[in-house]
C-alpha atoms as a PDB file:
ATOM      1  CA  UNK A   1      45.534  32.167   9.384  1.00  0.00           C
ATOM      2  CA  UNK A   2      49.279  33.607  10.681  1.00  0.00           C
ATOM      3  CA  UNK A   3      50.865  30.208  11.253  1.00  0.00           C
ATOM      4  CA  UNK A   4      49.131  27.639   9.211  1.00  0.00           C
ATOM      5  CA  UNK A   5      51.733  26.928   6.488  1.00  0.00           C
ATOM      6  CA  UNK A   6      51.966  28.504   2.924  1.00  0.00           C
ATOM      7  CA  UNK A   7      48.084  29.188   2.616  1.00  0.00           C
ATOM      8  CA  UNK A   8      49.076  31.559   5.183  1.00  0.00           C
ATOM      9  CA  UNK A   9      48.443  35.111   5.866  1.00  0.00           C
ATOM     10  CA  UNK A  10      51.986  35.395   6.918  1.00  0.00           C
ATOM     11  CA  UNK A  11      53.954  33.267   4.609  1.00  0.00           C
ATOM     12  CA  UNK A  12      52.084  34.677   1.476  1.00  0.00           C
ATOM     13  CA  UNK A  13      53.427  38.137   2.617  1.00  0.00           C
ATOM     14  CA  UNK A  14      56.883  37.478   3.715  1.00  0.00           C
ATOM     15  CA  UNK A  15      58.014  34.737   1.358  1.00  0.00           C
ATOM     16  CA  UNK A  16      55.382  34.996  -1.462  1.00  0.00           C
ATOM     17  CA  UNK A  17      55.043  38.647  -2.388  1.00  0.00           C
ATOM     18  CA  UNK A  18      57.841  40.461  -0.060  1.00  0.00           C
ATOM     19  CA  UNK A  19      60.482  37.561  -0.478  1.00  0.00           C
ATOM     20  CA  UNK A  20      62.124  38.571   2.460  1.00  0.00           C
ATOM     21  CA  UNK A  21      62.590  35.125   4.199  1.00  0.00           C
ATOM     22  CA  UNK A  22      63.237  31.981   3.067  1.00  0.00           C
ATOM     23  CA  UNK A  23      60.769  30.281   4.473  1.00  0.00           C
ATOM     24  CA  UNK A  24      58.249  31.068   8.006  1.00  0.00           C
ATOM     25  CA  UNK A  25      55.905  28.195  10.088  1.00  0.00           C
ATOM     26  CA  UNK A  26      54.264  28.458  13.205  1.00  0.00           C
ATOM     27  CA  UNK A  27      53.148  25.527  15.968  1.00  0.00           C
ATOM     28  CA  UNK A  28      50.400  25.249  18.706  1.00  0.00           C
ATOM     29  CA  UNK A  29      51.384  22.777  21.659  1.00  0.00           C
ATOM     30  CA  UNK A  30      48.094  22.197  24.305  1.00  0.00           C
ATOM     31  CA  UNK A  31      50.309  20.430  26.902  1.00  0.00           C
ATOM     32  CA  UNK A  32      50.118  23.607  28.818  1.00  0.00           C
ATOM     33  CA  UNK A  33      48.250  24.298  31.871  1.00  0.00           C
ATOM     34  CA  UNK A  34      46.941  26.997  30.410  1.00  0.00           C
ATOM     35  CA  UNK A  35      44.948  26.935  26.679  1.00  0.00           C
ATOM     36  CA  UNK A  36      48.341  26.415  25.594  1.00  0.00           C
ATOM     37  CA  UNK A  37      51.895  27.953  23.205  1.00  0.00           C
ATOM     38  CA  UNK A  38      51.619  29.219  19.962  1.00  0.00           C
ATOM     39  CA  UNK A  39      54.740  30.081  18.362  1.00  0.00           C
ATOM     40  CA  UNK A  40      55.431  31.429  14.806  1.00  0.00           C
ATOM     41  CA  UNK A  41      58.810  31.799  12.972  1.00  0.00           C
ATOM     42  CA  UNK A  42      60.312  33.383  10.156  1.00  0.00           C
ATOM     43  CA  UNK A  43      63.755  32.790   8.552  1.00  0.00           C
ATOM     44  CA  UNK A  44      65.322  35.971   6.882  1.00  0.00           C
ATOM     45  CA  UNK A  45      66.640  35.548   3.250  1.00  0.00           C
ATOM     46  CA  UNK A  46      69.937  36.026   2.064  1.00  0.00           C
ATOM     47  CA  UNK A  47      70.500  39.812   2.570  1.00  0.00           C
ATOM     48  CA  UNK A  48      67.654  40.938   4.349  1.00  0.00           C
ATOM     49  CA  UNK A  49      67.983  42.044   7.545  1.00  0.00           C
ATOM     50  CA  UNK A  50      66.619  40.313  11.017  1.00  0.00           C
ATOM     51  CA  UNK A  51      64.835  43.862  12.160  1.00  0.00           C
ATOM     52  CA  UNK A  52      63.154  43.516   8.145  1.00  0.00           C
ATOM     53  CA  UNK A  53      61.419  40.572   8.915  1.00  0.00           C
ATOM     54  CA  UNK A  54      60.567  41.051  12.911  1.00  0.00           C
ATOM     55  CA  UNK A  55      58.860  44.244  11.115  1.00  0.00           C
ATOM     56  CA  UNK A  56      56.660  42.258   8.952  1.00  0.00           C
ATOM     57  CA  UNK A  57      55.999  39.645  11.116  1.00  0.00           C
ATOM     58  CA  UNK A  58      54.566  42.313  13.440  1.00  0.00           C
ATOM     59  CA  UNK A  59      52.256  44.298  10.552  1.00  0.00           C
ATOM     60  CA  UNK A  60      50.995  40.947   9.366  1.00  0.00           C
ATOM     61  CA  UNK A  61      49.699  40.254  13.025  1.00  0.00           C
ATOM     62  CA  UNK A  62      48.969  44.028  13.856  1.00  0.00           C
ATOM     63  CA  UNK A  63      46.523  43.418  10.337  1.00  0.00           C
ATOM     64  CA  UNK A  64      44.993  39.795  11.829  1.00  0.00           C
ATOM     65  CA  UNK A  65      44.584  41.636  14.966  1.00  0.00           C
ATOM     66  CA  UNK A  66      42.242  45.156  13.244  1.00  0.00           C
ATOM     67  CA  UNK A  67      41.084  43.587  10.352  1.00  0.00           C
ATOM     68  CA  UNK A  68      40.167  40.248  11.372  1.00  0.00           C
ATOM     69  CA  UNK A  69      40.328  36.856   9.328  1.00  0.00           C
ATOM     70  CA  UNK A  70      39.000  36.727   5.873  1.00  0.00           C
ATOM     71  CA  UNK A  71      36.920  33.874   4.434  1.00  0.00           C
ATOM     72  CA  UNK A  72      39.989  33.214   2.407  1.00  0.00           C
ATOM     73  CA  UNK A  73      42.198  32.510   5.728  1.00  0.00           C
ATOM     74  CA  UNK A  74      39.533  30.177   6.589  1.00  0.00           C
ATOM     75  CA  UNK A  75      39.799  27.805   3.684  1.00  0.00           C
ATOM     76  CA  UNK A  76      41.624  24.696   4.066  1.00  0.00           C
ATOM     77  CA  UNK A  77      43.049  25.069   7.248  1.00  0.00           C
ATOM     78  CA  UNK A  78      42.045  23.286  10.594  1.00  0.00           C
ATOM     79  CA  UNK A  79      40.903  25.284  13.868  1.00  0.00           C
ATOM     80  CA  UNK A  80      44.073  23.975  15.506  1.00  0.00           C
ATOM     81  CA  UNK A  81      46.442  25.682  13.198  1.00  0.00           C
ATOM     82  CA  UNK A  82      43.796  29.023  12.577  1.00  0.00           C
ATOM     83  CA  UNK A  83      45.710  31.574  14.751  1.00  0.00           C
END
């Protein structure tokens, strides 16, 4: 849903429609003791600004997070990368 490669939430927003980084990915690892990391990244495009993209990273999760995923999230993606 926020890290699962273009189909995602987050790189249709940031890359897709805002075009403010080149390019964004995320990653789960389970070798934890715990349930695990999840990471996500974003690179910033040429002339737009670190704090730009932080920003939207952090409304596209802030939406995940009081909206909840969509059907349209769901598709095509495997629980493993849905977070």
């Amino acid at each position: 849903m926020v890290a699962a490669g273009p189909a995602s939430r987050r790189y249709k927003k940031l890359v897709v429609d805002d075009k403010i980084a080149a390019t964004s990915g995320g990653d789960y690892s389970g070798w934890g003791l715990d349930s695990g990391t999840r990471s996500i990244y974003a690179v910033a495009a040429n002339g737009t600004g670190l704090d730009k993209v932080e920003v939207a990273v952090d409304g596209v999760l802030e939406d995940v997070r009081a909206n909840g995923v969509t059907q349209a999230d769901r598709v095509g993606g495997s629980p493993r990368q849905a977070f």
